[in-house]
PDB file of N, CA and C in Angstrom:
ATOM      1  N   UNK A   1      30.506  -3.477 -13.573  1.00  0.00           N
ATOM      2  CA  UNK A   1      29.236  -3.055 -14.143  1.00  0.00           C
ATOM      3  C   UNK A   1      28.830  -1.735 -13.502  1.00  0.00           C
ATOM      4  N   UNK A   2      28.280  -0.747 -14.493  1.00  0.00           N
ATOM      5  CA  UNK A   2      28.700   0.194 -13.718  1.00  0.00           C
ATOM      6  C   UNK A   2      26.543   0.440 -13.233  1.00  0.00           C
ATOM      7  N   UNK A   3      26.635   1.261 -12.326  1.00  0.00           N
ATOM      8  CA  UNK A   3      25.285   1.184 -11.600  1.00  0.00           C
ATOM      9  C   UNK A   3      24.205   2.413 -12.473  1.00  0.00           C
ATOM     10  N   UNK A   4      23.110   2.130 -12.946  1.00  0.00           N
ATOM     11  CA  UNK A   4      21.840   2.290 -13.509  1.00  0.00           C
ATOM     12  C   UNK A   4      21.031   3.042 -12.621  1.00  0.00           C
ATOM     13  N   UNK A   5      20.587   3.925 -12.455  1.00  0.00           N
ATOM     14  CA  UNK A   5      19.217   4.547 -12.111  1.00  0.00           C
ATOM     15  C   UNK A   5      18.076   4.348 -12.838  1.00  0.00           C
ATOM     16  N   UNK A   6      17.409   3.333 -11.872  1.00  0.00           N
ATOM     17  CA  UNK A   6      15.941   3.354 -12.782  1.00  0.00           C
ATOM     18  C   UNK A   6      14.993   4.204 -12.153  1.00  0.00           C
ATOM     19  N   UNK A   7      15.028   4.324 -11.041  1.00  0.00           N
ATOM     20  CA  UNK A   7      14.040   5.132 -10.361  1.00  0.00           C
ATOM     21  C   UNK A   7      14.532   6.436  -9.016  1.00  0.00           C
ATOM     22  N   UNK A   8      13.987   7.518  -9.244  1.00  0.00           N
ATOM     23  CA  UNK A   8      14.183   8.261  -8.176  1.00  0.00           C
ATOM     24  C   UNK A   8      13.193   9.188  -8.161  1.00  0.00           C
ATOM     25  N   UNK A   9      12.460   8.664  -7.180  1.00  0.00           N
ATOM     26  CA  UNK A   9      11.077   9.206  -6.523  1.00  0.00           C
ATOM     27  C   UNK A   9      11.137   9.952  -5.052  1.00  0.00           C
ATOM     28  N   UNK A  10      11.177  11.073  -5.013  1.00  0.00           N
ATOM     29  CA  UNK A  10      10.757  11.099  -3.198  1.00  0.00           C
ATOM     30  C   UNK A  10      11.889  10.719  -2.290  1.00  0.00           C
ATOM     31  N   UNK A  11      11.237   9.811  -1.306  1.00  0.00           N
ATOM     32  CA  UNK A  11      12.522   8.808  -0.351  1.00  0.00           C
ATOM     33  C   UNK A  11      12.534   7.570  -0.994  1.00  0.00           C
ATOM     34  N   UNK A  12      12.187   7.342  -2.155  1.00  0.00           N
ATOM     35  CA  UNK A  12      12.785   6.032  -2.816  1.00  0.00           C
ATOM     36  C   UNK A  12      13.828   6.259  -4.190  1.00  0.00           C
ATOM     37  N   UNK A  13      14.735   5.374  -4.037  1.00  0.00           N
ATOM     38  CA  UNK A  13      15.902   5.055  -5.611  1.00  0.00           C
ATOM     39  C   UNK A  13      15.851   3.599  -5.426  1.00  0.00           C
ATOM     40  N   UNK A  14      15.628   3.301  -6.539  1.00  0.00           N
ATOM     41  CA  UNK A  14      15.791   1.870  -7.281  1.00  0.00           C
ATOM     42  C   UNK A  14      17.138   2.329  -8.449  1.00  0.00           C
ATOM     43  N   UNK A  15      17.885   0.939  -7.961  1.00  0.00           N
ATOM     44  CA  UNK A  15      18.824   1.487  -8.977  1.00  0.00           C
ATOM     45  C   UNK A  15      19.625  -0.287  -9.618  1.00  0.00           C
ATOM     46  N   UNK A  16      19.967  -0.282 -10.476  1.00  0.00           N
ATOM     47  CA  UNK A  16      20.546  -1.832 -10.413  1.00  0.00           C
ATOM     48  C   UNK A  16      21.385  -2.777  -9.914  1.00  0.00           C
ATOM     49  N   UNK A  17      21.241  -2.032  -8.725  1.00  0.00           N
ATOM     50  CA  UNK A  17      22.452  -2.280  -7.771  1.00  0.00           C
ATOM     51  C   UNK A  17      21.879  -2.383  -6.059  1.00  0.00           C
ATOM     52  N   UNK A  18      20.943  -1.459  -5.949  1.00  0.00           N
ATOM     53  CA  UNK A  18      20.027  -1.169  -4.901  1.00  0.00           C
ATOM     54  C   UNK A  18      18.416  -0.380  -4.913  1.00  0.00           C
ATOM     55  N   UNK A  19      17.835  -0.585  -3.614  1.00  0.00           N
ATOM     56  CA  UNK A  19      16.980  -0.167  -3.359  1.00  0.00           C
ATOM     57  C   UNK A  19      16.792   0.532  -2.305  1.00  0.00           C
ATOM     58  N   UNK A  20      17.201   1.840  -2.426  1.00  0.00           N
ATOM     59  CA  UNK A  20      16.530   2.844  -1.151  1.00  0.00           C
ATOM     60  C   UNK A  20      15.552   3.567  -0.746  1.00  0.00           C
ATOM     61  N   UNK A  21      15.074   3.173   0.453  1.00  0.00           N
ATOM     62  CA  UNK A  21      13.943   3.763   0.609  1.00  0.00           C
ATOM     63  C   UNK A  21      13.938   3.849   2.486  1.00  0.00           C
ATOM     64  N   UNK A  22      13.499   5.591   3.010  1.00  0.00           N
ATOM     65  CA  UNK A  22      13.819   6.083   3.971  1.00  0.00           C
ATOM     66  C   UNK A  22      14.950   5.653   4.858  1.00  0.00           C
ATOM     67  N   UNK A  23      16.085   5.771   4.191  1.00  0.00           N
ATOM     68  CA  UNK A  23      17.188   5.680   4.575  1.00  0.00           C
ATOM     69  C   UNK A  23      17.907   3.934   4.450  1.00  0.00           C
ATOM     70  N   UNK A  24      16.666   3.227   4.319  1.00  0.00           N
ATOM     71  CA  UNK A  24      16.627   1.781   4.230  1.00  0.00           C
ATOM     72  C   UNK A  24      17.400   1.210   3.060  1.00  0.00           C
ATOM     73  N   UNK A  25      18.665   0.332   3.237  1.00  0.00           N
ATOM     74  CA  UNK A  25      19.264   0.151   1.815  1.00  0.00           C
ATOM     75  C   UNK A  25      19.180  -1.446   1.284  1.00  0.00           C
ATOM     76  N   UNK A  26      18.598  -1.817   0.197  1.00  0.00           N
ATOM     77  CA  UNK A  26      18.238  -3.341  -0.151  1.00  0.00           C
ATOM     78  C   UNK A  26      19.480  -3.662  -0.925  1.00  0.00           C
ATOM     79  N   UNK A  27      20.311  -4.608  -1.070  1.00  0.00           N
ATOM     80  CA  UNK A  27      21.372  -4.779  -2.140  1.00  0.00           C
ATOM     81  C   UNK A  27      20.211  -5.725  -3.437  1.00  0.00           C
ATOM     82  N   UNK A  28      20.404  -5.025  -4.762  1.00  0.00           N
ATOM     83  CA  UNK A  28      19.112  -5.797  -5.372  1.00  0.00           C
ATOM     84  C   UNK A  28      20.276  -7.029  -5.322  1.00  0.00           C
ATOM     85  N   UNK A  29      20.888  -7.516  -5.742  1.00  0.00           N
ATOM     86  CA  UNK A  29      21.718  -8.888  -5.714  1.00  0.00           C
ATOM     87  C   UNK A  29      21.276 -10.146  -4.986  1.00  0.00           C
ATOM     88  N   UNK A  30      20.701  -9.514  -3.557  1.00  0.00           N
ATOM     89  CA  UNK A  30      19.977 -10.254  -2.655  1.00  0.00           C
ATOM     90  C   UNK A  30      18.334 -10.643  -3.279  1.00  0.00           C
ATOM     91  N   UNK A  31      17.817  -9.432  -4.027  1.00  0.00           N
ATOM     92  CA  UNK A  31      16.441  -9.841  -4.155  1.00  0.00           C
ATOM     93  C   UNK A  31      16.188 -10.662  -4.748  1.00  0.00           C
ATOM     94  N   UNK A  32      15.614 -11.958  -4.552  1.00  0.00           N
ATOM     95  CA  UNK A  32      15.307 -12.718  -6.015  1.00  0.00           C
ATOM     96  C   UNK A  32      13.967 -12.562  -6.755  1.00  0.00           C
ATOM     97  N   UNK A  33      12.169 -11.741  -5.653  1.00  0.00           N
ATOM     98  CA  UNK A  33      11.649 -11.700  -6.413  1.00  0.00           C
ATOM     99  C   UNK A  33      10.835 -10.132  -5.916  1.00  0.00           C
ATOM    100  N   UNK A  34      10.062  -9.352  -6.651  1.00  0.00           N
ATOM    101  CA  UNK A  34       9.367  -8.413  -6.071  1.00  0.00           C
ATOM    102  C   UNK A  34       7.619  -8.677  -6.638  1.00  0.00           C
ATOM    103  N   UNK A  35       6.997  -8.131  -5.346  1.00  0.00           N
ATOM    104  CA  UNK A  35       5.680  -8.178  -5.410  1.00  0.00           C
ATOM    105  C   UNK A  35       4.921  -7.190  -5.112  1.00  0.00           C
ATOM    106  N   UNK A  36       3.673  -6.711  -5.454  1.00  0.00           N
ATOM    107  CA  UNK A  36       2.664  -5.562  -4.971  1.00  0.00           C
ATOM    108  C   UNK A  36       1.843  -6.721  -3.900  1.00  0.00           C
ATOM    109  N   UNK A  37       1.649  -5.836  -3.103  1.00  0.00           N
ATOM    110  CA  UNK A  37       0.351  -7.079  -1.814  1.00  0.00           C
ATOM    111  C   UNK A  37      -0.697  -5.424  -1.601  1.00  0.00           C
ATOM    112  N   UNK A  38      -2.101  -5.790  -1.467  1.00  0.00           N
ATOM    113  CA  UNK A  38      -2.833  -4.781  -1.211  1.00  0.00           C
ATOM    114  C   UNK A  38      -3.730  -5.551   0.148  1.00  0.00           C
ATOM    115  N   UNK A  39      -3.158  -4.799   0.800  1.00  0.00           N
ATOM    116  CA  UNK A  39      -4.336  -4.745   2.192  1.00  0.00           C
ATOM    117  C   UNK A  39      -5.596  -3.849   2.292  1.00  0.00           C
ATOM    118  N   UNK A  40      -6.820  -4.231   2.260  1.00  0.00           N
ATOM    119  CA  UNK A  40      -8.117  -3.809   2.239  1.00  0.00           C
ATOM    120  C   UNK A  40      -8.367  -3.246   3.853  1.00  0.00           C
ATOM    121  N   UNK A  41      -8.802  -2.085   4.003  1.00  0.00           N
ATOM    122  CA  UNK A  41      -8.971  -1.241   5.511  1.00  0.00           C
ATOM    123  C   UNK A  41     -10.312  -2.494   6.275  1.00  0.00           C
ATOM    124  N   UNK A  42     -10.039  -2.935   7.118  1.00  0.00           N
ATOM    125  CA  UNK A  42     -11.463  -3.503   7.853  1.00  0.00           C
ATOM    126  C   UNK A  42     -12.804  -2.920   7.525  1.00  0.00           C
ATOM    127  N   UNK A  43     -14.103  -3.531   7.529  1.00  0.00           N
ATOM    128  CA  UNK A  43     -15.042  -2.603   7.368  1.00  0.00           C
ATOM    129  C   UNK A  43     -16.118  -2.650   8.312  1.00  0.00           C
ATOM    130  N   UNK A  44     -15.730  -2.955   9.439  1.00  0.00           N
ATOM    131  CA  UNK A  44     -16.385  -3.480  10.397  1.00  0.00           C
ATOM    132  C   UNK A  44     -16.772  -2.293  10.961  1.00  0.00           C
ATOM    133  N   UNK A  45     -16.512  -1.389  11.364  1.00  0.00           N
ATOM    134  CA  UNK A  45     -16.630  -0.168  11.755  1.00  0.00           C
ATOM    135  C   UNK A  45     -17.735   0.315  11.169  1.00  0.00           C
ATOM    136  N   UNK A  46     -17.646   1.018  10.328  1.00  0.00           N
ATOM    137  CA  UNK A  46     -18.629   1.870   8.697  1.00  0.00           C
ATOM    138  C   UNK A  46     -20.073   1.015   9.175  1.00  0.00           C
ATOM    139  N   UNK A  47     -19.654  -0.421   9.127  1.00  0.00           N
ATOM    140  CA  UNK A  47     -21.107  -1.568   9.224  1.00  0.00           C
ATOM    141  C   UNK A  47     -21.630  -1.516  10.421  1.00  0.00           C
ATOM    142  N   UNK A  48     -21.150  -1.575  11.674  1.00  0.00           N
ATOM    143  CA  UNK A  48     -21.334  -1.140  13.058  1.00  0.00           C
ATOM    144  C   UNK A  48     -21.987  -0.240  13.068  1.00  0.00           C
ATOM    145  N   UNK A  49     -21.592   0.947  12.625  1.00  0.00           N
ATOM    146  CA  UNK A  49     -22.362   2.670  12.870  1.00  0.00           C
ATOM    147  C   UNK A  49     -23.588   2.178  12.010  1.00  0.00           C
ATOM    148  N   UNK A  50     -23.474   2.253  10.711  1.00  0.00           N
ATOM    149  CA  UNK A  50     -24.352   1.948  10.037  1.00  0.00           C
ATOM    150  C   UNK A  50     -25.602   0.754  10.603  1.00  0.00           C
ATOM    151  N   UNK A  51     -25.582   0.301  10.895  1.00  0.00           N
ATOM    152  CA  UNK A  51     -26.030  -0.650  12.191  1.00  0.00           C
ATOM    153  C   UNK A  51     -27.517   0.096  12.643  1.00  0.00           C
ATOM    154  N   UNK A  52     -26.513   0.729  13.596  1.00  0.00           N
ATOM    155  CA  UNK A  52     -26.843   1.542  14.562  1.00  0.00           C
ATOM    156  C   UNK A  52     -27.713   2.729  14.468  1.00  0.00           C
ATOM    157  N   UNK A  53     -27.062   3.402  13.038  1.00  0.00           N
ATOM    158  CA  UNK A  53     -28.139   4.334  12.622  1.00  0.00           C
ATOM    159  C   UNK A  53     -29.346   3.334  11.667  1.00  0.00           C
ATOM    160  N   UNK A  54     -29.627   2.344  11.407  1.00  0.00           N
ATOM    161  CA  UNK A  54     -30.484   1.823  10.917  1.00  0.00           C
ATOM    162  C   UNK A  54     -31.641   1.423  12.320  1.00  0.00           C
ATOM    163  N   UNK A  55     -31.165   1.051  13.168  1.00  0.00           N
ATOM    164  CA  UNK A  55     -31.916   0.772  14.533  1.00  0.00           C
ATOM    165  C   UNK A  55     -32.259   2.072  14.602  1.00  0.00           C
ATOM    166  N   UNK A  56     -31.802   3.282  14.824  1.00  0.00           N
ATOM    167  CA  UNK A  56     -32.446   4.380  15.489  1.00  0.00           C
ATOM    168  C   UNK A  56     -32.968   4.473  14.285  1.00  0.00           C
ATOM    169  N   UNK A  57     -33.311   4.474  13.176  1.00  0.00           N
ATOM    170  CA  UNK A  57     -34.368   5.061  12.374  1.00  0.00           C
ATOM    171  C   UNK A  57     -35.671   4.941  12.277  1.00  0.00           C
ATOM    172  N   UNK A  58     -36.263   3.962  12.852  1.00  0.00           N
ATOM    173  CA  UNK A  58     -37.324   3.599  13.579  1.00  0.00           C
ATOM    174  C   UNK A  58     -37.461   4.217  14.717  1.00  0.00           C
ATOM    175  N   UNK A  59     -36.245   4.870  15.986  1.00  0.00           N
ATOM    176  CA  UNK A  59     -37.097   5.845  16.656  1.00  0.00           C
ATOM    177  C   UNK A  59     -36.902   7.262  16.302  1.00  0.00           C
ATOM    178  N   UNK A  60     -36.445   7.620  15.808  1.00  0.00           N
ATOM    179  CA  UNK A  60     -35.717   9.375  15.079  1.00  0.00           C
ATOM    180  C   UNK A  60     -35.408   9.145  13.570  1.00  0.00           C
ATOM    181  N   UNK A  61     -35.652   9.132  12.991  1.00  0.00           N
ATOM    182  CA  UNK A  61     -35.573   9.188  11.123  1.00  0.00           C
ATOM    183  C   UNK A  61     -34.191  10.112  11.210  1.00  0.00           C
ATOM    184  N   UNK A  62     -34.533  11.175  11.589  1.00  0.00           N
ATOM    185  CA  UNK A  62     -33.549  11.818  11.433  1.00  0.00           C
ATOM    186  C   UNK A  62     -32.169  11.856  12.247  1.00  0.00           C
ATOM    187  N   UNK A  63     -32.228  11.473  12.722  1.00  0.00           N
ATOM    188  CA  UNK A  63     -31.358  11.128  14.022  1.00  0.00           C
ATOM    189  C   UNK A  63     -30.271   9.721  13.318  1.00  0.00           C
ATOM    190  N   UNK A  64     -31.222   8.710  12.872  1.00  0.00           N
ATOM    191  CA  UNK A  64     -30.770   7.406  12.027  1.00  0.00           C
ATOM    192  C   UNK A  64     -30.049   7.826  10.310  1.00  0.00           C
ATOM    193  N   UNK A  65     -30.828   8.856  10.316  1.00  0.00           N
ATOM    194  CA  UNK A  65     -30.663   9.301   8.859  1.00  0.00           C
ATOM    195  C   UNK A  65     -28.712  10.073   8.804  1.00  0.00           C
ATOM    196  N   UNK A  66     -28.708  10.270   9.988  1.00  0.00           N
ATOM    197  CA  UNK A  66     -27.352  11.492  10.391  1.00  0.00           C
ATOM    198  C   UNK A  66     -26.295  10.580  10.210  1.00  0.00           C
ATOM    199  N   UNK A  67     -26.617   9.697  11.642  1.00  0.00           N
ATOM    200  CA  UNK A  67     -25.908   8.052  11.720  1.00  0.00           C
ATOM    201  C   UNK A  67     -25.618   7.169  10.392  1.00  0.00           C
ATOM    202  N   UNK A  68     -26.444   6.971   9.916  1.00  0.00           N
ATOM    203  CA  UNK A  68     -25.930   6.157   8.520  1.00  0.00           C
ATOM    204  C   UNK A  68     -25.194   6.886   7.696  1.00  0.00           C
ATOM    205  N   UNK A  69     -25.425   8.234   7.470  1.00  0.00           N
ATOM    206  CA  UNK A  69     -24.653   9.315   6.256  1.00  0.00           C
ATOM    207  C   UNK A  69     -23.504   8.991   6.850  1.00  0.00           C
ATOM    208  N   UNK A  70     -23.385   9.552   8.121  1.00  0.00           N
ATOM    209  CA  UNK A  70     -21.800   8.999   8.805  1.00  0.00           C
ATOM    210  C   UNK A  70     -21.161   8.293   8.628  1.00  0.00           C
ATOM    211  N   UNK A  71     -21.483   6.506   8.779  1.00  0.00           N
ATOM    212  CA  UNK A  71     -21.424   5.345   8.243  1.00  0.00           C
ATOM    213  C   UNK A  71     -20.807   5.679   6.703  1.00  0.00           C
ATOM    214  N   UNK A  72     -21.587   5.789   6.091  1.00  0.00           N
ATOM    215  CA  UNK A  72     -21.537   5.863   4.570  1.00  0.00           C
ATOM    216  C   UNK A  72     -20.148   6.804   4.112  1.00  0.00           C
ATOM    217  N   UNK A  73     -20.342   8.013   5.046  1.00  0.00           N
ATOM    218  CA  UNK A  73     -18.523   8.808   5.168  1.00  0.00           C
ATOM    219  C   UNK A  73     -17.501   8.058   5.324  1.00  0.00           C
ATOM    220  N   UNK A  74     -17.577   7.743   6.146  1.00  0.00           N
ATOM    221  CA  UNK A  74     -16.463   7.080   7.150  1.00  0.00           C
ATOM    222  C   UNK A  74     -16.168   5.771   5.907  1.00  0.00           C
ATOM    223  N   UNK A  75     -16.888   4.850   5.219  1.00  0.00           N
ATOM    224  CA  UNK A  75     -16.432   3.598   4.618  1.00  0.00           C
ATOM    225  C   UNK A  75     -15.659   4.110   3.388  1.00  0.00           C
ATOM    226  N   UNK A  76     -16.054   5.467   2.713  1.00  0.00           N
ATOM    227  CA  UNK A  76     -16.216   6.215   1.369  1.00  0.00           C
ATOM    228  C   UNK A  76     -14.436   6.829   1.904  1.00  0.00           C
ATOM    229  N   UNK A  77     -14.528   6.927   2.984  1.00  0.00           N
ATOM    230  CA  UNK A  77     -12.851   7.681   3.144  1.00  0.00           C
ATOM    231  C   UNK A  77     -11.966   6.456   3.237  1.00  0.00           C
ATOM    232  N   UNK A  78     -11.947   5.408   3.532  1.00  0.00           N
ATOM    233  CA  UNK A  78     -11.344   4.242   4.176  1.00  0.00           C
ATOM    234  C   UNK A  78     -11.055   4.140   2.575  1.00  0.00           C
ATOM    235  N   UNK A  79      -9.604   3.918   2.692  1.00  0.00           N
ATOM    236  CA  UNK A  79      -8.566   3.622   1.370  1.00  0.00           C
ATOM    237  C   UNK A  79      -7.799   2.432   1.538  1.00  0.00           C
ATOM    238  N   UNK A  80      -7.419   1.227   0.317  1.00  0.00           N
ATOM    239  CA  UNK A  80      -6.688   0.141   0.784  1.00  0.00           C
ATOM    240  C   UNK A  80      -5.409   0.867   1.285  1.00  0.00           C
ATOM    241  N   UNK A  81      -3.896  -0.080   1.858  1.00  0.00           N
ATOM    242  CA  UNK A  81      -3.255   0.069   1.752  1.00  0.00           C
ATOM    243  C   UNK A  81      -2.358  -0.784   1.019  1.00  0.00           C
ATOM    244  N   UNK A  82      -1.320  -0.274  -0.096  1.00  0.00           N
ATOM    245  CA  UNK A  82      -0.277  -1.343  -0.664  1.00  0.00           C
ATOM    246  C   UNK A  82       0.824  -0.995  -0.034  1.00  0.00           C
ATOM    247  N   UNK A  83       1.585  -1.951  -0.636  1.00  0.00           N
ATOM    248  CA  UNK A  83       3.194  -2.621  -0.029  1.00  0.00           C
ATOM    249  C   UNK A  83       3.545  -2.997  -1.392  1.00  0.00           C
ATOM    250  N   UNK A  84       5.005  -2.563  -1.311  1.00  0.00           N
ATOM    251  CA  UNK A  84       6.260  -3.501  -2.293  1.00  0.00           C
ATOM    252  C   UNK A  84       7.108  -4.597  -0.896  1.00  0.00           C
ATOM    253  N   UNK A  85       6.807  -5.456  -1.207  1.00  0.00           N
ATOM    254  CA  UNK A  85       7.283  -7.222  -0.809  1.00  0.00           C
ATOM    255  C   UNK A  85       8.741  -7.544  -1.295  1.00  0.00           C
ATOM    256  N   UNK A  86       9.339  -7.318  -0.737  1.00  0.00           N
ATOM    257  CA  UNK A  86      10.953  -7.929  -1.587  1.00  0.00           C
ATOM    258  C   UNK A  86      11.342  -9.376  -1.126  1.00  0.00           C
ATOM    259  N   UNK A  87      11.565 -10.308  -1.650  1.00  0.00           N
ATOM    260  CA  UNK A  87      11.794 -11.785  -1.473  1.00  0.00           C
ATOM    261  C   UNK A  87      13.281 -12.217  -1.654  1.00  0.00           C
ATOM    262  N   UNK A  88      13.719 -12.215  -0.252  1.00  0.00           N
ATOM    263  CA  UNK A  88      15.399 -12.530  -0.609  1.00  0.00           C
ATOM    264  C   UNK A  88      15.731 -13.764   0.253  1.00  0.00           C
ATOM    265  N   UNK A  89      16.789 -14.687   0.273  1.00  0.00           N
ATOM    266  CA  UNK A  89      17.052 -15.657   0.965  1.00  0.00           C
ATOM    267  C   UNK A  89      16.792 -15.684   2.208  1.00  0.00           C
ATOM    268  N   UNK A  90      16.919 -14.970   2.743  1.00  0.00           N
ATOM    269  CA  UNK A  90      16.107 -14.818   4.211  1.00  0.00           C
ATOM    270  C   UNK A  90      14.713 -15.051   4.378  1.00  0.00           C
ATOM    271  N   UNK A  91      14.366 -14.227   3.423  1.00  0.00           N
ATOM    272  CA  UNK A  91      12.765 -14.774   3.687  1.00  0.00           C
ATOM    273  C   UNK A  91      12.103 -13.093   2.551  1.00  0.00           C
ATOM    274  N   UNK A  92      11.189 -12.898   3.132  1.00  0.00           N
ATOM    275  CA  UNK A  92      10.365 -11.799   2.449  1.00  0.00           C
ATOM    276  C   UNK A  92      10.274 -11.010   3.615  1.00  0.00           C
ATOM    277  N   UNK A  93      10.703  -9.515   3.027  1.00  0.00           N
ATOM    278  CA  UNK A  93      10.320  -8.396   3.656  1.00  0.00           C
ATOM    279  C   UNK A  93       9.383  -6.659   3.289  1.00  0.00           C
ATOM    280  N   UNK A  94       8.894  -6.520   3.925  1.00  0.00           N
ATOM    281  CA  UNK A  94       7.550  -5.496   3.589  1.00  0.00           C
ATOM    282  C   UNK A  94       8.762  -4.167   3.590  1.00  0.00           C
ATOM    283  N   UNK A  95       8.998  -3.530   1.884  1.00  0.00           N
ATOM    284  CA  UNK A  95      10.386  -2.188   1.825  1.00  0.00           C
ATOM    285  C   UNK A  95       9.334  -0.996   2.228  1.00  0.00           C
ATOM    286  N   UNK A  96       8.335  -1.072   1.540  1.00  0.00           N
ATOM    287  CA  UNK A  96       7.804   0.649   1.380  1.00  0.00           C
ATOM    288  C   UNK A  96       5.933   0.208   1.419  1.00  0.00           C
ATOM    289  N   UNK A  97       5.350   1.298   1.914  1.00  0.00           N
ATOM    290  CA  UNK A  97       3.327   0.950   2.022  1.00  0.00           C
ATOM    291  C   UNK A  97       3.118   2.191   1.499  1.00  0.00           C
ATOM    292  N   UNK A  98       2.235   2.729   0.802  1.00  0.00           N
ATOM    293  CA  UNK A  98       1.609   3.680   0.691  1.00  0.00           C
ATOM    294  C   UNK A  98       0.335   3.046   0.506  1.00  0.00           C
ATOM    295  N   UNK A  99      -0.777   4.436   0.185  1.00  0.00           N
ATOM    296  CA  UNK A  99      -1.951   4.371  -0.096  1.00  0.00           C
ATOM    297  C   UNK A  99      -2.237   4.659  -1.510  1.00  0.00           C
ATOM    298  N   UNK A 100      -1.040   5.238  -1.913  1.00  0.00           N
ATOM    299  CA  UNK A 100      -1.346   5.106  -3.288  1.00  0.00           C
ATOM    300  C   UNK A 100      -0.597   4.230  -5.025  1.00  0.00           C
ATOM    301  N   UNK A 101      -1.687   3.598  -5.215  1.00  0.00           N
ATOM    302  CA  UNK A 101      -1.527   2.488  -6.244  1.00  0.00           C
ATOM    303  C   UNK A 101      -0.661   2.640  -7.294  1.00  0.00           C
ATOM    304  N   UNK A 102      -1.066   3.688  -7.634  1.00  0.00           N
ATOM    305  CA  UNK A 102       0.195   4.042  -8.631  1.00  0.00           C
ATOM    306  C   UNK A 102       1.581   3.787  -8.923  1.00  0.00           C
ATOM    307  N   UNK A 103       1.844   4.763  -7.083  1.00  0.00           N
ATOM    308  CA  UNK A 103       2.800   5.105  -6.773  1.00  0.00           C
ATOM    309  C   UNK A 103       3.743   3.766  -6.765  1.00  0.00           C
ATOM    310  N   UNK A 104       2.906   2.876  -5.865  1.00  0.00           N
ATOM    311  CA  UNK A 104       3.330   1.280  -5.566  1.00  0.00           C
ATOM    312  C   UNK A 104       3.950   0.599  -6.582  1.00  0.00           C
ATOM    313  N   UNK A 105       2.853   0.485  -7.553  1.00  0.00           N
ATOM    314  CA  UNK A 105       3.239   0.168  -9.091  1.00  0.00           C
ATOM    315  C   UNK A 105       4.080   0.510  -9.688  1.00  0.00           C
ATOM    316  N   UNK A 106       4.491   1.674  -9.502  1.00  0.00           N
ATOM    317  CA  UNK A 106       5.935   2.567 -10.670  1.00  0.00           C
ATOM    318  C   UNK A 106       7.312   1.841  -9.488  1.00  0.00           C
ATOM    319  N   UNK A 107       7.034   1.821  -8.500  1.00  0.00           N
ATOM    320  CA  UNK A 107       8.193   1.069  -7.829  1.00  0.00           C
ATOM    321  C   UNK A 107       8.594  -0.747  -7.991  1.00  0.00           C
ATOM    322  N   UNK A 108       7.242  -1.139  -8.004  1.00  0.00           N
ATOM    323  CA  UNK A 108       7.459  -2.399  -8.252  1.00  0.00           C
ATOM    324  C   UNK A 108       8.300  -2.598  -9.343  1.00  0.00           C
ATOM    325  N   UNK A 109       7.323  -1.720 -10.880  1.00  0.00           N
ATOM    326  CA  UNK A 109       8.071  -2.302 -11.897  1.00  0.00           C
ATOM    327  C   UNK A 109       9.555  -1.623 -11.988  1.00  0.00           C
ATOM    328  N   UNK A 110      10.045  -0.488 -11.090  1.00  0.00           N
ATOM    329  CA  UNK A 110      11.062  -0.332 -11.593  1.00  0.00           C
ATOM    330  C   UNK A 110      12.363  -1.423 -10.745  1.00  0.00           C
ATOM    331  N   UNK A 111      11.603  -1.871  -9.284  1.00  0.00           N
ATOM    332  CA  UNK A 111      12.495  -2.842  -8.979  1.00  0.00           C
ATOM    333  C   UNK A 111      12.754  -4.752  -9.767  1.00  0.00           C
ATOM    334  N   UNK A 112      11.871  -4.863 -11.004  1.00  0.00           N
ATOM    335  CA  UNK A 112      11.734  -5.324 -11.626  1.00  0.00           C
ATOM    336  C   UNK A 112      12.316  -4.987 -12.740  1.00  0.00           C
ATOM    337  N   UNK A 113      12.317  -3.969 -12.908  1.00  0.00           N
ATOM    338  CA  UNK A 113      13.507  -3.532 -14.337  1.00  0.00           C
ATOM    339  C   UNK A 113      15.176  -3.702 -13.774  1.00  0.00           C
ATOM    340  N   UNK A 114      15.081  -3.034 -12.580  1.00  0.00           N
ATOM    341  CA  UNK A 114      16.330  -3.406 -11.757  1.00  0.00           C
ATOM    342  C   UNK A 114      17.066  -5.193 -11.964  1.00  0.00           C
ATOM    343  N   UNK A 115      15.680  -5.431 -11.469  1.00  0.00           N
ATOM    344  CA  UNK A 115      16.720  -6.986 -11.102  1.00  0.00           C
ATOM    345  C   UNK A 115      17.206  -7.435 -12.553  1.00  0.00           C
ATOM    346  N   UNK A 116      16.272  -7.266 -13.904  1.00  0.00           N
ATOM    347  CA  UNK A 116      16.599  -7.815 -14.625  1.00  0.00           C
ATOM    348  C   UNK A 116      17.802  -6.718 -15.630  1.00  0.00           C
ATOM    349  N   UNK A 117      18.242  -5.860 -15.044  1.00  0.00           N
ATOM    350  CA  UNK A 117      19.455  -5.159 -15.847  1.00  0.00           C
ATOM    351  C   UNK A 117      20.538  -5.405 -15.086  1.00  0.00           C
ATOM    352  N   UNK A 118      20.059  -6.210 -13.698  1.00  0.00           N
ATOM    353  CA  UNK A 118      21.420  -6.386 -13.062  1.00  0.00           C
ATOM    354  C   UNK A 118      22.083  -8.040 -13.893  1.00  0.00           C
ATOM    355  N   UNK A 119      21.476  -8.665 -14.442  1.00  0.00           N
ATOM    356  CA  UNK A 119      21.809  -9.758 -14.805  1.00  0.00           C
ATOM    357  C   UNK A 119      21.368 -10.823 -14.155  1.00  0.00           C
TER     358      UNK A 119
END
């Protein structure tokens, strides 16, 4: 059977045969399933400051007012992170993370087009 390119992005190739990514090589044969997982950034932080500039606003308005905008920065920059999940007899392993969804997505489904052109 001869080998398929479904994907070549960057430092990733999905292909029906494999999955590479930063030098990392998956045999798809091994994979039996693929998944997107999204990890959400903590927000404990952002809420902390924010906190904090809510207490000082009662003694400095402006001072509290600085503090919370901060807060409000800081949560507004905080981005999830995703993962492609590959599930092989061994167990499940985390291939590739970015921050961006898209990106995640066009890999998933192409390691999903993969498995199923490999037979």
């Amino acid at each position: 059977m001869e080998e398929v390119i479904v994907l070549e992005e960057g430092n990733v190739k999905v292909t029906s045969a494999r999955f590479v990514v930063d030098g990392q090589t998956y045999a798809m044969n091994g994979v039996t399933s693929v998944r997107q997982f999204q990890k959400n950034p903590p927000i404990a932080i952002p809420i902390i400051i924010g906190l904090v500039g809510f207490g000082t606003l009662f003694a400095k308005a402006v001072v509290g007012l600085v503090i919370i905008g901060i807060a409000v920065a800081i949560w507004k920059s905080m981005k999830a992170t995703y993962s492609v999940i590959l599930a092989t007899a061994s167990g499940a392993s985390q291939a590739l993370t970015s921050k961006d969804k898209v990106y995640i997505e066009r890999v998933v489904a192409a390691l999903n087009d993969a498995i199923v052109k490999r037979g």
